[in-house]
N, C-alpha and C. Protein backbone atom coordinates (compact mmCIF):
# COMPACT_ATOMS: atom_id res chain seq x y z
N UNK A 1 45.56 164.84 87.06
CA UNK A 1 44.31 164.20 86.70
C UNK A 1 43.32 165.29 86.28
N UNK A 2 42.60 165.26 85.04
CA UNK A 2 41.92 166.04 84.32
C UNK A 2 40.42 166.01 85.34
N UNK A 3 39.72 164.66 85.38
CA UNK A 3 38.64 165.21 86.23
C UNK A 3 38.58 164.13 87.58
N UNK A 4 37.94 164.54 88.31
CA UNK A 4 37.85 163.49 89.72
C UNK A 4 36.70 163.27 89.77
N UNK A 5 36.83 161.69 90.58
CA UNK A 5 35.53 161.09 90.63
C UNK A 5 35.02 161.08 92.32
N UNK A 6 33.65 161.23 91.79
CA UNK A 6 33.10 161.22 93.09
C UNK A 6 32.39 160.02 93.49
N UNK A 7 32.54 159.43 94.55
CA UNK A 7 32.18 158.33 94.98
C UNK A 7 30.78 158.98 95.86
N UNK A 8 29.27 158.13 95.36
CA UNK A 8 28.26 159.03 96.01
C UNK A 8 27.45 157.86 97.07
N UNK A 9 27.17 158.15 98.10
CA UNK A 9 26.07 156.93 98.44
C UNK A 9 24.52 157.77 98.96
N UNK A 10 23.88 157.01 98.66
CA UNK A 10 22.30 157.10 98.77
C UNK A 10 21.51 156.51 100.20
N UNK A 11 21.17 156.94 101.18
CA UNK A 11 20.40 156.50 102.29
C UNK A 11 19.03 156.87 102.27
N UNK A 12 18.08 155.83 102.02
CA UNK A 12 16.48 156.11 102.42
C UNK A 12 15.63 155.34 103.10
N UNK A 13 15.21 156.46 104.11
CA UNK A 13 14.34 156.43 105.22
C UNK A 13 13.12 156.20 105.07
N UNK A 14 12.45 155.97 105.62
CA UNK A 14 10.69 156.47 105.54
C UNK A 14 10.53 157.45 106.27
N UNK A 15 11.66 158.46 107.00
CA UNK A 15 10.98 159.65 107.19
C UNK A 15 11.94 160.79 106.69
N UNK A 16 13.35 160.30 105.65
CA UNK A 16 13.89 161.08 105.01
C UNK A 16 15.18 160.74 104.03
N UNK A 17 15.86 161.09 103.18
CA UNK A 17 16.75 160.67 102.81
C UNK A 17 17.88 161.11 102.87
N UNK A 18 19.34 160.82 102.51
CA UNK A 18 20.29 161.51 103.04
C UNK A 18 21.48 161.09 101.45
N UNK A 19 21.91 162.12 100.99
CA UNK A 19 23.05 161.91 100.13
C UNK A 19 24.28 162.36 100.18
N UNK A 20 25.46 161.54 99.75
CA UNK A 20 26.59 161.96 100.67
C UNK A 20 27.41 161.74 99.36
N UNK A 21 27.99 162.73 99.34
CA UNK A 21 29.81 162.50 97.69
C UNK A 21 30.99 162.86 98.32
N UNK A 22 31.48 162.16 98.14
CA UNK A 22 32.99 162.01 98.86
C UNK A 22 34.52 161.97 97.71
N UNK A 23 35.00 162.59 97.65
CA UNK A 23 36.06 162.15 96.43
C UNK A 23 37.85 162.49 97.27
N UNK A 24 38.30 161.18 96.71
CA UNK A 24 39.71 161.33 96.95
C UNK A 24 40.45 161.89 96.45
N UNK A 25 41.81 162.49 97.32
CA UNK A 25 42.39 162.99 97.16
C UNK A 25 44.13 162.50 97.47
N UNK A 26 45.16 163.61 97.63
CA UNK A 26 46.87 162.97 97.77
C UNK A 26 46.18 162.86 99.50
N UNK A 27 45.70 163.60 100.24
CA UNK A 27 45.91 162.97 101.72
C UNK A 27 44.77 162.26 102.08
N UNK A 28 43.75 161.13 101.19
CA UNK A 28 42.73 160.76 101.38
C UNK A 28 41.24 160.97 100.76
N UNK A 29 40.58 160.53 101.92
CA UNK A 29 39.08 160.87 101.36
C UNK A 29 38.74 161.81 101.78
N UNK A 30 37.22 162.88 101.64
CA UNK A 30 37.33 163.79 101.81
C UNK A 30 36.11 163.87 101.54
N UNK A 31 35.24 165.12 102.10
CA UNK A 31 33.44 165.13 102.16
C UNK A 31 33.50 165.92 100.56
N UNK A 32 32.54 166.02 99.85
CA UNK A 32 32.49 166.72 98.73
C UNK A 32 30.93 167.54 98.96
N UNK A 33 29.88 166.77 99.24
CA UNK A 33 28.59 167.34 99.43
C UNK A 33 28.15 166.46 100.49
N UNK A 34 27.33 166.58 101.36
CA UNK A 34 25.66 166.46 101.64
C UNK A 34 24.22 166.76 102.20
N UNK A 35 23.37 166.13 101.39
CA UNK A 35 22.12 166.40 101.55
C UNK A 35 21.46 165.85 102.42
N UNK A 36 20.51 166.33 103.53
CA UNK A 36 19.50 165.66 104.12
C UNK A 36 18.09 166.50 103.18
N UNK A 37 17.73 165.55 103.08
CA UNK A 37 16.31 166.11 103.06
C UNK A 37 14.93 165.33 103.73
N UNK A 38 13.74 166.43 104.47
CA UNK A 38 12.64 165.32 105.03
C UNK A 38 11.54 164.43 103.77
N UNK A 39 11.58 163.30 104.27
CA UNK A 39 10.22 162.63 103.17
C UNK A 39 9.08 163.98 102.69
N UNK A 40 8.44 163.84 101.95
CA UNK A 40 7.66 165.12 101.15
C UNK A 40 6.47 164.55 102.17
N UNK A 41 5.29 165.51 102.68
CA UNK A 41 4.18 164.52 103.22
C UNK A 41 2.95 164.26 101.90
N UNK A 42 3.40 165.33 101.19
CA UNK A 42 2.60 165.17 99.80
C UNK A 42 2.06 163.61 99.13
N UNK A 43 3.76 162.55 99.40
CA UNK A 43 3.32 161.35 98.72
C UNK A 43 2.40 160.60 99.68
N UNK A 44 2.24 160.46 101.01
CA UNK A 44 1.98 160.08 101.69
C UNK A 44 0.55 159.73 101.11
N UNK A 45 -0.36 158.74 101.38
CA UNK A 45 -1.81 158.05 100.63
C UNK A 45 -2.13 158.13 99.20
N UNK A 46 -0.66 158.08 98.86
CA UNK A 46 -0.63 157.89 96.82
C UNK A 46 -0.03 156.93 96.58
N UNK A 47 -0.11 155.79 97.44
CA UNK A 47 0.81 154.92 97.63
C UNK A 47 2.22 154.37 97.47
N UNK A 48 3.01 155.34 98.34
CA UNK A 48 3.83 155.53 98.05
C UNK A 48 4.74 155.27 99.45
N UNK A 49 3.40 155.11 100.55
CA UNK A 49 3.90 155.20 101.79
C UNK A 49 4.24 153.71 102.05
N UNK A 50 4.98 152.74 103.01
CA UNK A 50 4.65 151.58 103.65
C UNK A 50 3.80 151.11 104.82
C-alpha cells in the first residue's frame, strides 16, 4: 500500500482539547499522534466562552 490512512478523532472541552490519529496496520490499530492542548484564556470574554 502506497499511502496509509489515518483515522483522526477530535475531543473538545471547555477547559481543553485533545486530538488523537490512529492508523492500521498487519497486527492492528495503532497510536500515530496525540495532542492535548489547554483552552487559550485569551478567548475567554470574546465570546467564545459558555
Amino acid at each position: 500500500m502506497a499511502f496509509k490512512t489515518w483515522q483522526i478523532g477530535l475531543h473538545i472541552q471547555q477547559h481543553e482539547a485533545l486530538a488523537i490519529a490512529v492508523i492500521r496496520g498487519a497486527s492492528g490499530w495503532s497510536l500515530a499522534t496525540l495532542v492535548a492542548t489547554a483552552a487559550d484564556e485569551r478567548l475567554h470574554g470574546r465570546g467564545y466562552d459558555s
